[in-house]
N, C-alpha and C. Protein backbone atom coordinates (compact mmCIF):
# COMPACT_ATOMS: atom_id res chain seq x y z
N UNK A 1 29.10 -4.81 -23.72
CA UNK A 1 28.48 -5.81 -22.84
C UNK A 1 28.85 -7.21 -23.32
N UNK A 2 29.07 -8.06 -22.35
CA UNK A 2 29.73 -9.49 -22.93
C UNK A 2 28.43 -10.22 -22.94
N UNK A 3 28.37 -11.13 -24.41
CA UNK A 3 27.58 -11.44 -24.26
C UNK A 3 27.48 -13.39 -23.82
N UNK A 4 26.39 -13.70 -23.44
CA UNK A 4 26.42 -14.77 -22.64
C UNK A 4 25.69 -15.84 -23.34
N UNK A 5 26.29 -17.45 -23.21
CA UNK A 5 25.33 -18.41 -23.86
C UNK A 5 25.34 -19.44 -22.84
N UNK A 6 24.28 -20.26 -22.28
CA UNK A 6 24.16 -20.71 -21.15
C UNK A 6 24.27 -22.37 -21.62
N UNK A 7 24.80 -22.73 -20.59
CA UNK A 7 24.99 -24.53 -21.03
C UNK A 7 24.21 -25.01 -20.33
N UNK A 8 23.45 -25.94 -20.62
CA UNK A 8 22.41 -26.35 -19.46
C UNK A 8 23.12 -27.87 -18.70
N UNK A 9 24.24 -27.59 -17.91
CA UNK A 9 25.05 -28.53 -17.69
C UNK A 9 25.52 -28.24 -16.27
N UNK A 10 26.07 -29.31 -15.07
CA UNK A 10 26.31 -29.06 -14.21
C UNK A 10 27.55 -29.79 -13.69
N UNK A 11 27.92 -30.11 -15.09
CA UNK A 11 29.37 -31.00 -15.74
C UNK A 11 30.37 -29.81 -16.05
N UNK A 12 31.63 -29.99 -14.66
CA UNK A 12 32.37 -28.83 -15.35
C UNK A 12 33.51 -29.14 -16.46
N UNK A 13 33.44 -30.49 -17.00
CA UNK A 13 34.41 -31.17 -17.51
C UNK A 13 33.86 -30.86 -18.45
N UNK A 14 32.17 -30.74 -18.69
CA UNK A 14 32.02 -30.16 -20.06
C UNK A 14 31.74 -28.76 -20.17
N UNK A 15 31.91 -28.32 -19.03
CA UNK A 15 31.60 -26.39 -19.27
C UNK A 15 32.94 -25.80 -19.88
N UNK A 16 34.32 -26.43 -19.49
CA UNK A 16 35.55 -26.14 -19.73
C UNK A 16 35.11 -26.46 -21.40
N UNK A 17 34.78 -27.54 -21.53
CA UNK A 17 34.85 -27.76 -23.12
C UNK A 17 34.17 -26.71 -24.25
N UNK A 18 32.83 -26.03 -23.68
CA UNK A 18 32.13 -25.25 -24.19
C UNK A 18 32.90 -23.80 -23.86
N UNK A 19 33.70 -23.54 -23.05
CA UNK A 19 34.45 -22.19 -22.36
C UNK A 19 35.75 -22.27 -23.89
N UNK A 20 36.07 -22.99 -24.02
CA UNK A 20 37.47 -22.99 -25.24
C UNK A 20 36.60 -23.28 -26.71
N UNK A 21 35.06 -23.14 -26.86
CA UNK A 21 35.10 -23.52 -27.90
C UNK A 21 33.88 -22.43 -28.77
N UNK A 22 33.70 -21.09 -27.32
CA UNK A 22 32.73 -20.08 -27.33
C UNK A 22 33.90 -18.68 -27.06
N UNK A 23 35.13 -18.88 -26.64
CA UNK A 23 35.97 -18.37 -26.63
C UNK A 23 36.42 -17.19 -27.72
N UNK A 24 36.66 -17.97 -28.81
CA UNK A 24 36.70 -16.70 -29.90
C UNK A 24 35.44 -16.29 -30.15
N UNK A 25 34.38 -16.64 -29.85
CA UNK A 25 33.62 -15.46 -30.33
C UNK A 25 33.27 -14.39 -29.64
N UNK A 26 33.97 -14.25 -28.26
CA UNK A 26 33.80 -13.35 -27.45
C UNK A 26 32.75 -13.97 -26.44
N UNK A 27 32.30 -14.71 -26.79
CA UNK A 27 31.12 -15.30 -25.46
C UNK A 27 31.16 -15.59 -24.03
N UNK A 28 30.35 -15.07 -23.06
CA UNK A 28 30.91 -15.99 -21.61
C UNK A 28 30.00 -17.01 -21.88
N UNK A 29 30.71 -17.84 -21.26
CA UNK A 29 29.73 -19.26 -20.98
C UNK A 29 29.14 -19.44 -19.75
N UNK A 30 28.20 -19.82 -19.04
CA UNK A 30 28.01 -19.85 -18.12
C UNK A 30 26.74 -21.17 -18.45
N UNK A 31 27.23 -21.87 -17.16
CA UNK A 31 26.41 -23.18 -16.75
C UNK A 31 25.60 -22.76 -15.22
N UNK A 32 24.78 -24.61 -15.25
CA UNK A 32 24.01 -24.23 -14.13
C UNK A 32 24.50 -24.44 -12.99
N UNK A 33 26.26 -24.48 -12.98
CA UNK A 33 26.75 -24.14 -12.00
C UNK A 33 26.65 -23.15 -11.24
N UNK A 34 26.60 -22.00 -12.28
CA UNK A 34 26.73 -20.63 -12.41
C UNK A 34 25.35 -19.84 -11.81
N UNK A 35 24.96 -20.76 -12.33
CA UNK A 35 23.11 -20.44 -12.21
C UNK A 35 22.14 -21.31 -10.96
N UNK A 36 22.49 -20.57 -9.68
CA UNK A 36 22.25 -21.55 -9.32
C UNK A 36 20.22 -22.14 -8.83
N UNK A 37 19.63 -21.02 -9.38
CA UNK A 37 18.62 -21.38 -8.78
C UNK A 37 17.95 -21.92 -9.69
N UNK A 38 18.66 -21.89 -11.05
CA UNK A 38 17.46 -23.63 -12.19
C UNK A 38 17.93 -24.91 -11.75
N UNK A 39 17.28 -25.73 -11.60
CA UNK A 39 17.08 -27.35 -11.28
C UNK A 39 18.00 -27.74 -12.36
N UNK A 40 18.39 -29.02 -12.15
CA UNK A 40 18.62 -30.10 -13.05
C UNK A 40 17.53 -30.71 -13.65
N UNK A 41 17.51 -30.45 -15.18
CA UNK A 41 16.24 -31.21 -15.69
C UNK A 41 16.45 -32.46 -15.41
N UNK A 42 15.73 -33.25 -14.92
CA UNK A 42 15.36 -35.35 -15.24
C UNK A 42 15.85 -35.31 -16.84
N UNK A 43 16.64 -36.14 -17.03
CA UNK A 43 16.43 -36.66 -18.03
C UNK A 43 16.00 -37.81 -18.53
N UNK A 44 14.49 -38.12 -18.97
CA UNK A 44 13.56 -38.84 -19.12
C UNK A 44 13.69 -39.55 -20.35
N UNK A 45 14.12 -38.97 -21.44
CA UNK A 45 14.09 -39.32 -22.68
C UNK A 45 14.44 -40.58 -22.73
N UNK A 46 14.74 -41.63 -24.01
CA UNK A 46 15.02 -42.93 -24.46
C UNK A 46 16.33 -42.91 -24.81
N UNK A 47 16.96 -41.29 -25.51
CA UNK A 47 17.87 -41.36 -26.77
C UNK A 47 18.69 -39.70 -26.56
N UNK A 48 20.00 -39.54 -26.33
CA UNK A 48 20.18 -39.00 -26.19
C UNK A 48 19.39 -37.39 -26.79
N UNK A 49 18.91 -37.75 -28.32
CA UNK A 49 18.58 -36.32 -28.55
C UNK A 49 17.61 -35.80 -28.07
N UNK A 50 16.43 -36.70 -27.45
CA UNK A 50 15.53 -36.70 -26.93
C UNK A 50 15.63 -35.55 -25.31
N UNK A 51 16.88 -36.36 -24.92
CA UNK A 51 17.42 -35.70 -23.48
C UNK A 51 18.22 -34.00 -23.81
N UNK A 52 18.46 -34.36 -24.68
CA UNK A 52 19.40 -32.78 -25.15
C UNK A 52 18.36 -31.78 -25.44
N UNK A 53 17.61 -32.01 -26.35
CA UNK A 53 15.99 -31.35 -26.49
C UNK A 53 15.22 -30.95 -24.92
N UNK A 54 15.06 -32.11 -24.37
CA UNK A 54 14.21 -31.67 -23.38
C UNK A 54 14.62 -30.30 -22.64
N UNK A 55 16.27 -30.75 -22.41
CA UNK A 55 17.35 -29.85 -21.25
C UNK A 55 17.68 -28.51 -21.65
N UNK A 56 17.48 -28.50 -23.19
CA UNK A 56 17.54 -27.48 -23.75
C UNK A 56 16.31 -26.61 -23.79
N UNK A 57 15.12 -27.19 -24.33
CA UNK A 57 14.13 -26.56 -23.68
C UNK A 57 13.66 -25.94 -22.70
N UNK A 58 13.66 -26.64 -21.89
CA UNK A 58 13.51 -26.55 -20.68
C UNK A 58 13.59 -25.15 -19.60
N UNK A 59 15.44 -25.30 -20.33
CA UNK A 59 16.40 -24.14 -19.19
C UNK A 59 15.83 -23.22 -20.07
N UNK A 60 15.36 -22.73 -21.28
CA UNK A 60 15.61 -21.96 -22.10
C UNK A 60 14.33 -21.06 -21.57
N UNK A 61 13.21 -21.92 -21.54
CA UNK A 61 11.95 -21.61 -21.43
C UNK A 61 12.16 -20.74 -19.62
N UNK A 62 12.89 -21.15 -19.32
CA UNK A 62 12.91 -20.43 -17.81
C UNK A 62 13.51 -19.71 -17.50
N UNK A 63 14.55 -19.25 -18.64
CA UNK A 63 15.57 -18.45 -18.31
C UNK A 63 15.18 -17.02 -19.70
N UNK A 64 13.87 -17.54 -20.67
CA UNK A 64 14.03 -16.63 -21.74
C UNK A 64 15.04 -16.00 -22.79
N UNK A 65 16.10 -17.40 -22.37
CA UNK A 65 17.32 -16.74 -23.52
C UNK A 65 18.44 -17.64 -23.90
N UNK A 66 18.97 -18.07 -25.10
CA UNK A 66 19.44 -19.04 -25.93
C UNK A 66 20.26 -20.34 -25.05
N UNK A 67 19.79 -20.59 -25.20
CA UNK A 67 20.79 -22.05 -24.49
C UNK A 67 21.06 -23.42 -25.36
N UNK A 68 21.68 -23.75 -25.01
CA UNK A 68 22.46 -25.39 -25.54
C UNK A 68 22.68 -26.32 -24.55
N UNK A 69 22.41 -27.36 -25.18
CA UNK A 69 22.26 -28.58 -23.56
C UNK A 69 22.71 -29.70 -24.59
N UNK A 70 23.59 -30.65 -23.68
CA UNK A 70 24.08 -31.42 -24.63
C UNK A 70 23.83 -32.91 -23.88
N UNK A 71 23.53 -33.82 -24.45
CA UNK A 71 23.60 -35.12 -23.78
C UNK A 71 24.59 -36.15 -24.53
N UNK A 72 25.37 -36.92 -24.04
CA UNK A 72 25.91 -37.55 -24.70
C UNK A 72 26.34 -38.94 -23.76
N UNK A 73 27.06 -39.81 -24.58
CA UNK A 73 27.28 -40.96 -23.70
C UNK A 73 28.47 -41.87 -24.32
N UNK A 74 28.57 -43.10 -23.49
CA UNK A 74 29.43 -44.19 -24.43
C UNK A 74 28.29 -45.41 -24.47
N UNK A 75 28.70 -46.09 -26.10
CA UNK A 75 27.88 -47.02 -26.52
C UNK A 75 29.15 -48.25 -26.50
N UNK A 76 28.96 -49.24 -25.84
CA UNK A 76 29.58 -50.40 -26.24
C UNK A 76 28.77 -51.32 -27.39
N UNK A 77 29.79 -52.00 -28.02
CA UNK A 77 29.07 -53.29 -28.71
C UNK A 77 28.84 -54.38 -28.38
N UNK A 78 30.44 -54.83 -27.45
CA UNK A 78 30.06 -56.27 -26.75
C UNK A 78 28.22 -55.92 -25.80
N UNK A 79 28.23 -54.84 -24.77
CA UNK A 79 27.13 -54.48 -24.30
C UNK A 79 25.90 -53.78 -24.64
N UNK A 80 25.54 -54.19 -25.85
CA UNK A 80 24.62 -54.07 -26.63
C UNK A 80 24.56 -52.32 -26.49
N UNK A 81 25.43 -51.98 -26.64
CA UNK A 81 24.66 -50.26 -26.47
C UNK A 81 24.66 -49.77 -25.53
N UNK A 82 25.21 -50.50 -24.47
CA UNK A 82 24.97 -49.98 -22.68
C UNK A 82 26.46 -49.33 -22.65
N UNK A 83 26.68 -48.41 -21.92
CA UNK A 83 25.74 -47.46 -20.82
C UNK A 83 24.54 -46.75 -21.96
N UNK A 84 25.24 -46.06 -22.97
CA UNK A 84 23.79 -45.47 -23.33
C UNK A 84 23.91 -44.02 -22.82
N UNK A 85 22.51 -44.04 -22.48
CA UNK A 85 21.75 -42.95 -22.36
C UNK A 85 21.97 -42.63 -20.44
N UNK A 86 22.61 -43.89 -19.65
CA UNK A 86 22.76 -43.85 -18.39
C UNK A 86 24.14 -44.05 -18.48
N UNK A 87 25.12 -43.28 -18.98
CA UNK A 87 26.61 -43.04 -18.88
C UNK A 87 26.74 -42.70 -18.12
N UNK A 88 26.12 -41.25 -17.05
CA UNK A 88 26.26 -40.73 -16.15
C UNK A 88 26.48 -41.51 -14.83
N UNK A 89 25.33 -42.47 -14.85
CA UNK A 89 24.84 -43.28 -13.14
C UNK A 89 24.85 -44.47 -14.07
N UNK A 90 25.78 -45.84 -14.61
CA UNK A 90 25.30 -46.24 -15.21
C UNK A 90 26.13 -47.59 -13.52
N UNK A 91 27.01 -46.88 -13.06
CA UNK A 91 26.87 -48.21 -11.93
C UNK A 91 26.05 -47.28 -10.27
N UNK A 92 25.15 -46.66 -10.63
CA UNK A 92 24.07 -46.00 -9.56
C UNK A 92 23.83 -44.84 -9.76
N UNK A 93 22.88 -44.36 -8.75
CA UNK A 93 22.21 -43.11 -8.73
C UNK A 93 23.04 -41.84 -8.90
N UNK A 94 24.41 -42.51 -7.49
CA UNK A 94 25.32 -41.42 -7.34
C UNK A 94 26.68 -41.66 -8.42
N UNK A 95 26.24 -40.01 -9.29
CA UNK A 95 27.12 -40.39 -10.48
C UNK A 95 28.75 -40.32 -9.40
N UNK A 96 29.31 -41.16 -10.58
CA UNK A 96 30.59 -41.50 -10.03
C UNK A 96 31.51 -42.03 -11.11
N UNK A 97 32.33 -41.24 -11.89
CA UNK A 97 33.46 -42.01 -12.94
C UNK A 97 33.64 -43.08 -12.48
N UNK A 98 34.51 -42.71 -11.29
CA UNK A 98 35.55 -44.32 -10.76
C UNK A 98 34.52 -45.39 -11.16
N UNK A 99 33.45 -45.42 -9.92
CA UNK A 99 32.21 -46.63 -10.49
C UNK A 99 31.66 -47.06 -11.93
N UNK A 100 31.57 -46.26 -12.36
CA UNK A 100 31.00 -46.30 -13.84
C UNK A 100 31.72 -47.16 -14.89
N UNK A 101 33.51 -46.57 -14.70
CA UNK A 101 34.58 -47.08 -15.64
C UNK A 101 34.43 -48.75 -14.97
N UNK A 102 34.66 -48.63 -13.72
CA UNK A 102 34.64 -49.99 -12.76
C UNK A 102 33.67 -51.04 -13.05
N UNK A 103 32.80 -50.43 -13.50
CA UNK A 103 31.46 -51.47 -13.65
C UNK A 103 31.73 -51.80 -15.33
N UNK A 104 32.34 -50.89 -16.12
CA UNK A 104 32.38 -51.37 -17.70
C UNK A 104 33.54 -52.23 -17.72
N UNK A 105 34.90 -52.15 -17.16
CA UNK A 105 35.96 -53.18 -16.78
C UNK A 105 35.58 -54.06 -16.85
N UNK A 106 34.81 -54.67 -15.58
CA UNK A 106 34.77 -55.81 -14.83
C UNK A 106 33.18 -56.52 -16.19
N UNK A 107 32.42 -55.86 -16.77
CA UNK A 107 31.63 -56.06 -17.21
C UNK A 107 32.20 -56.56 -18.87
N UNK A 108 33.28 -56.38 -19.30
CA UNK A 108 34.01 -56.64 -20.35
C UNK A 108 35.25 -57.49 -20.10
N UNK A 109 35.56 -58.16 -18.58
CA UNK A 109 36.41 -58.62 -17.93
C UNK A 109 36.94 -59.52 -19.40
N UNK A 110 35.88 -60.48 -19.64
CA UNK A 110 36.33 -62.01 -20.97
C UNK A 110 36.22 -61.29 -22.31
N UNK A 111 36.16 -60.43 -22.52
CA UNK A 111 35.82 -59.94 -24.27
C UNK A 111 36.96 -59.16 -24.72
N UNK A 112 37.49 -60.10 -25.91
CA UNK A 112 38.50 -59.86 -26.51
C UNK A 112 38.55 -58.59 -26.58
N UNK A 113 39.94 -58.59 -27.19
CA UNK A 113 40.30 -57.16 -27.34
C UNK A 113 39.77 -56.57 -28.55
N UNK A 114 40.07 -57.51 -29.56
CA UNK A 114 39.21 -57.37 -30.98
C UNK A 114 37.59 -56.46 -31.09
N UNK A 115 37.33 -57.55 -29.92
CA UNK A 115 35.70 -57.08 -29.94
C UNK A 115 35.10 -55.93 -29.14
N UNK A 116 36.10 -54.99 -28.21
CA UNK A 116 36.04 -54.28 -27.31
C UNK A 116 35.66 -52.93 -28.05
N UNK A 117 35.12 -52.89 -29.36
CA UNK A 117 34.91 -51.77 -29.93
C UNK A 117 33.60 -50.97 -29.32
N UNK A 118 33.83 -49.76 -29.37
CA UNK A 118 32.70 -48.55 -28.87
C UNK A 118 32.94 -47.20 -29.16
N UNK A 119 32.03 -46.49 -28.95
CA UNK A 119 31.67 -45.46 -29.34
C UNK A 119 31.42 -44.29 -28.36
N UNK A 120 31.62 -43.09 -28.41
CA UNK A 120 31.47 -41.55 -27.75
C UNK A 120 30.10 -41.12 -28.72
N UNK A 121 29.01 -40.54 -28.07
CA UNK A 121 28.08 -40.35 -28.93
C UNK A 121 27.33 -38.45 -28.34
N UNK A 122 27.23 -37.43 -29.13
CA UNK A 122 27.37 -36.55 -28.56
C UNK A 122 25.61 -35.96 -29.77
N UNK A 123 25.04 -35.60 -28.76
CA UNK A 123 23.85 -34.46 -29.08
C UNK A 123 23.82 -32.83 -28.54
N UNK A 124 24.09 -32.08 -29.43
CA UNK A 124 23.70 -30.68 -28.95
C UNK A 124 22.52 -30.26 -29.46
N UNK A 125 21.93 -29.70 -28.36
CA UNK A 125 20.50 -28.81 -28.97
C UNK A 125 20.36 -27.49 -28.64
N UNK A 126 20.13 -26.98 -29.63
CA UNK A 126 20.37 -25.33 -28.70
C UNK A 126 18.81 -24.56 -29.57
N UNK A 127 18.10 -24.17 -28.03
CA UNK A 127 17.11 -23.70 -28.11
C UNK A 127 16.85 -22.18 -27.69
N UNK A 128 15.79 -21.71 -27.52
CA UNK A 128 15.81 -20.06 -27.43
C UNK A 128 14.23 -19.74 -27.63
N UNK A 129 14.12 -18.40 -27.19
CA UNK A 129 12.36 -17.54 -27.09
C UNK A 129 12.74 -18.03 -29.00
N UNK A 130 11.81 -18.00 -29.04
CA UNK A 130 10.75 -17.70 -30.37
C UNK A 130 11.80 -18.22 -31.60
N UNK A 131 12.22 -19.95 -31.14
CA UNK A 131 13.05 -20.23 -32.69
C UNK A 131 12.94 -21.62 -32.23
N UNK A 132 12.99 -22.42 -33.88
CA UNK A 132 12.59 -24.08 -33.49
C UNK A 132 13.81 -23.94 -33.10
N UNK A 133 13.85 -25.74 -32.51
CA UNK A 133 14.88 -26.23 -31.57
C UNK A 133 15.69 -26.80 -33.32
N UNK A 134 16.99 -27.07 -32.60
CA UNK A 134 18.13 -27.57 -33.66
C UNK A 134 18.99 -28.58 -32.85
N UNK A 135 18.91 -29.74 -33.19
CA UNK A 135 20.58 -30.56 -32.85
C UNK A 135 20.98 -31.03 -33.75
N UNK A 136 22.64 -31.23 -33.37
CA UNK A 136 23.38 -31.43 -34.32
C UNK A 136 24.36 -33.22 -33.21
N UNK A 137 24.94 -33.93 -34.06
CA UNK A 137 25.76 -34.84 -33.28
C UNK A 137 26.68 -34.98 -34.18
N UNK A 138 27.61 -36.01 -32.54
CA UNK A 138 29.06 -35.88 -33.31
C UNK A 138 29.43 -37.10 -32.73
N UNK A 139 29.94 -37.95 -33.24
CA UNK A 139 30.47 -39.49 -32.34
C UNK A 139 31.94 -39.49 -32.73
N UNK A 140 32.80 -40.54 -32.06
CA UNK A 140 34.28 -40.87 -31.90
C UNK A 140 34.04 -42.48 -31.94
N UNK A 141 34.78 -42.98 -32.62
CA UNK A 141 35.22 -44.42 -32.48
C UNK A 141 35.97 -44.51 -32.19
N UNK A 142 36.27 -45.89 -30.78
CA UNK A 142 37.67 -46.27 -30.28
C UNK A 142 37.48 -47.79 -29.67
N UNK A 143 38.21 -48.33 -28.76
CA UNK A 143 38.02 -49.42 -27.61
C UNK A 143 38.18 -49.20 -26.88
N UNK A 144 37.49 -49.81 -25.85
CA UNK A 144 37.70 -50.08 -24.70
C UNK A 144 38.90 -50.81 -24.01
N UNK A 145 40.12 -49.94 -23.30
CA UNK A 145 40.68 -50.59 -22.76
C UNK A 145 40.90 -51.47 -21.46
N UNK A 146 41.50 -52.19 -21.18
CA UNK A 146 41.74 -53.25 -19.84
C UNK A 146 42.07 -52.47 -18.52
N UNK A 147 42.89 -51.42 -18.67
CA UNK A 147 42.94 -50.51 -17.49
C UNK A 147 42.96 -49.23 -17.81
N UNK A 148 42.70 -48.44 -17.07
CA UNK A 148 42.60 -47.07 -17.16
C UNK A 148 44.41 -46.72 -17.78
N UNK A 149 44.08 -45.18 -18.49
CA UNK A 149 45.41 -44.52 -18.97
C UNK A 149 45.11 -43.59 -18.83
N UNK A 150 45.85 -42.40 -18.48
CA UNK A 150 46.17 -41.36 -18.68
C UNK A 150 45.13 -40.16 -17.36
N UNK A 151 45.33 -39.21 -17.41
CA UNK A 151 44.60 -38.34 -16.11
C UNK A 151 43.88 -36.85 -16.75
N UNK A 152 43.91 -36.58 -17.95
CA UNK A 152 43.28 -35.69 -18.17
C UNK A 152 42.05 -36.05 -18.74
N UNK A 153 40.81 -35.12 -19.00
CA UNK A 153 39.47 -35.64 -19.35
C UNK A 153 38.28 -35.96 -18.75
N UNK A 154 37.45 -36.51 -18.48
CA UNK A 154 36.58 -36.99 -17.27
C UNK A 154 35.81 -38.30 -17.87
N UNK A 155 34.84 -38.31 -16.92
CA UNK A 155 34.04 -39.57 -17.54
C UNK A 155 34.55 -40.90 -17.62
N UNK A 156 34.26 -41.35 -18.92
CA UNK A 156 35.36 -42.65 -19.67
C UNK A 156 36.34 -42.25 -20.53
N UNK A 157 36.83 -41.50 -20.02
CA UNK A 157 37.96 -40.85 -20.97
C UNK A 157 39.04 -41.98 -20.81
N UNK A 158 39.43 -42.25 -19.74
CA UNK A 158 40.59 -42.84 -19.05
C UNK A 158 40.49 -44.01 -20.09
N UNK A 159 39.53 -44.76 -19.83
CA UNK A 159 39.17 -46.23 -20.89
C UNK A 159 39.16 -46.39 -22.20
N UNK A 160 38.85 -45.50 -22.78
CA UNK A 160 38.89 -45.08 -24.13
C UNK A 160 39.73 -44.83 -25.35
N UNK A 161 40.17 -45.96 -25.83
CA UNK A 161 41.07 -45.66 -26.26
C UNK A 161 41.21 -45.49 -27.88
N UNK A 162 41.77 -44.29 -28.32
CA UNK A 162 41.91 -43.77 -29.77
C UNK A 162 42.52 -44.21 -30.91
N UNK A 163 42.34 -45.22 -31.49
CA UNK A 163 43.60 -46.06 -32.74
C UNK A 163 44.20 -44.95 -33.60
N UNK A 164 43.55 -44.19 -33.61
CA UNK A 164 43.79 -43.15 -35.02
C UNK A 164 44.98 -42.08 -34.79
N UNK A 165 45.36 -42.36 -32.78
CA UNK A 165 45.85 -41.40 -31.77
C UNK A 165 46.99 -42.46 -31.25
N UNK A 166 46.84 -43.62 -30.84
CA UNK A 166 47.08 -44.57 -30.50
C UNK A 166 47.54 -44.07 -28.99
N UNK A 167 46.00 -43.19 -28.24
CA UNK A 167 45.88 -43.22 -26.70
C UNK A 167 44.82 -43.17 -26.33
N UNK A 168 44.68 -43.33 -25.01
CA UNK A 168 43.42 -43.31 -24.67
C UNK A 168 42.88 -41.63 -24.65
N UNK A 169 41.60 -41.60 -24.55
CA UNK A 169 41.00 -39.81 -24.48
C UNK A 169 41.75 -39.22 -23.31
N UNK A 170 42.15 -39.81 -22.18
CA UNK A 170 42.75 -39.39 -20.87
C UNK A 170 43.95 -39.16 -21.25
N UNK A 171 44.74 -39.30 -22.21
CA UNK A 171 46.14 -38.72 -22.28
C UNK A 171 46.36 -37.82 -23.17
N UNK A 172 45.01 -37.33 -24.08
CA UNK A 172 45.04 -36.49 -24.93
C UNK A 172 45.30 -34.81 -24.41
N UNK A 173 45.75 -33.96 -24.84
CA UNK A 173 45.39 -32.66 -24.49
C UNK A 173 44.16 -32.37 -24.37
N UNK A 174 43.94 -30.92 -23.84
CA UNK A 174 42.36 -30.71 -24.32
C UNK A 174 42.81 -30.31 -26.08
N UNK A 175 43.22 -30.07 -26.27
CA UNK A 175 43.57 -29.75 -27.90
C UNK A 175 43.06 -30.67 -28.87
N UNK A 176 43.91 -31.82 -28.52
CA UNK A 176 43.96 -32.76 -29.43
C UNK A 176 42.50 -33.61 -29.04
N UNK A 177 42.31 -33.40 -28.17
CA UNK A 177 40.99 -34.24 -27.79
C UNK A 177 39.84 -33.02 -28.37
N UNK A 178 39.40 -31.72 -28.56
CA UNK A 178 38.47 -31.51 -28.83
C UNK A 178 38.57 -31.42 -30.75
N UNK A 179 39.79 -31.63 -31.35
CA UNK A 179 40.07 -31.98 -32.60
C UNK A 179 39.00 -33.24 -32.88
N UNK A 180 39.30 -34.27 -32.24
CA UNK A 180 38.67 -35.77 -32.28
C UNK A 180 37.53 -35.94 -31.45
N UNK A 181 37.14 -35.42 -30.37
CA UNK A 181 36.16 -36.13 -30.00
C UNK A 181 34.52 -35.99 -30.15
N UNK A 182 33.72 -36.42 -29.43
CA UNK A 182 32.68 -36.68 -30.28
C UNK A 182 31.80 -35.04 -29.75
N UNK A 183 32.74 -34.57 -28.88
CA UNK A 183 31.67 -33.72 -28.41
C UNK A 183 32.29 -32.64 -29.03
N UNK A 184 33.69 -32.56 -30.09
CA UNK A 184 34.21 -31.98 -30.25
C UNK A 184 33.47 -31.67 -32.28
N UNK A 185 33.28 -32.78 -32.63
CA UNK A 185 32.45 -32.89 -33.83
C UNK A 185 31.63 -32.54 -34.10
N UNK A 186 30.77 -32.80 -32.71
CA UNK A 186 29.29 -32.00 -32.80
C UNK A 186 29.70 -30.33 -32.72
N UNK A 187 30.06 -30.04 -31.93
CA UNK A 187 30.71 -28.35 -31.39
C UNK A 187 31.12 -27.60 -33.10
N UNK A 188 31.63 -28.70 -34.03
CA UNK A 188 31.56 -27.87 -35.12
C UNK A 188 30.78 -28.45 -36.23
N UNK A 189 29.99 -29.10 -35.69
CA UNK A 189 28.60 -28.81 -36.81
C UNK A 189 28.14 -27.62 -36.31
N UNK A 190 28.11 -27.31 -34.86
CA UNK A 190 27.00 -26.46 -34.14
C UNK A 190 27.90 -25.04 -34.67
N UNK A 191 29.00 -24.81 -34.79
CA UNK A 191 29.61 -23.68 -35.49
C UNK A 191 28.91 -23.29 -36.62
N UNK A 192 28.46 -24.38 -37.83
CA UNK A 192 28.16 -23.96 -38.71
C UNK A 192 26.96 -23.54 -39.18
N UNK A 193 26.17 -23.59 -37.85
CA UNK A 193 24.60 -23.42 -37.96
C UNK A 193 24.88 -22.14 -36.32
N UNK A 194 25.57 -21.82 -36.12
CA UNK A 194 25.69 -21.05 -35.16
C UNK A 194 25.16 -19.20 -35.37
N UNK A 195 25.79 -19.10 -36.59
CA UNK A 195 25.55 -17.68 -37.14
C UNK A 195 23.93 -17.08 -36.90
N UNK A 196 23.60 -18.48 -37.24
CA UNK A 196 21.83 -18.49 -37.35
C UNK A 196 21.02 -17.86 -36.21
N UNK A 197 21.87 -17.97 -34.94
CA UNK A 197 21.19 -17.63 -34.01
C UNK A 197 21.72 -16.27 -33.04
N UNK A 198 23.35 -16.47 -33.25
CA UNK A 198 24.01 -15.32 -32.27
C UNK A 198 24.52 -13.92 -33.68
């Protein structure tokens, strides 16, 4: 029987990520794509772990069986920390990359390049019947670039750009991008506390 670990996500840009990284252990993955009659939790929280906790809870408690929910975001510095915790809808309700990247552009239009530094910030929590909750995080440092690069990735991938890589997250493989990125860091802390539960 294959066994199954549920993402509490309706992001297939990140279900692919959790599908290559549950892979060797034989796992299916399945999201609430998959699933279609649980809701999207609100995410209410202040702080991403707050939101990863809840989502993880949540699905877990309704579904009676192990799940992981991840929240994560980009932090600028020129923008005090914004998007944040509203990466998703951070230019409206209706999430939308194009808008989102569009609104951090034009919102960093005068700020040097120097100062264009930011951050990928990643919370997993993976909850279950009858075991405390656990998260683990994982962040990426890079800048923000002036125009979009590259077409693979989602989100702010396109903008994002890697010094250590010298590209943006959008031109990375999925390879080389789940080597480096932040959701890719967290994914192996969560390896190493993984045994614990499956």
């Amino acid at each position: 029987m294959t066994k199954r670990v549920i993402i509490a996500t309706k992001n297939s840009g990140k279900a692919k990520e959790f599908q290559q990284m549950f892979a060797p252990y034989g796992y299916e993955v399945q999201t609430l794509l998959d699933l279609l009659h649980i809701e999207d939790v609100e995410e209410t929280g202040e702080t991403f772990e707050e939101n990863a906790i809840l989502k993880a809870e949540t699905v877990a408690k309704e579904l009676g069986e192990l799940v992981i929910a991840d929240d994560s975001g980009l932090a600028i510095d020129a923008l005090e920390g914004r998007p944040g915790v509203y990466s998703a809808r951070y230019a409206g309700l209706e999430k939308s990359d194009e808008a989102n990247m569009e609104k951090v552009l034009s919102e960093l239009q005068s700020v040097e390049e120097s100062e264009r530094t930011a951050r990928f910030h990643c919370v997993l929590a993976i909850a279950g019947p009858d075991m405390e909750t656990k998260t683990v995080t994982g962040t990426c440092e890079g800048m923000i670039l002036k125009e979009k690069r590259g077409s693979n990735g989602f989100g702010y991938d396109p903008i994002f750009f890697v010094p250590t890589l010298q590209k943006s997250m959008a031109e990375l493989t999925p390879d080389e991008k789940s080597q480096i990125s932040h959701r890719g860091h967290a994914l192996k802390k969560l390896r190493n506390i993984i045994s614990d539960f499956i």
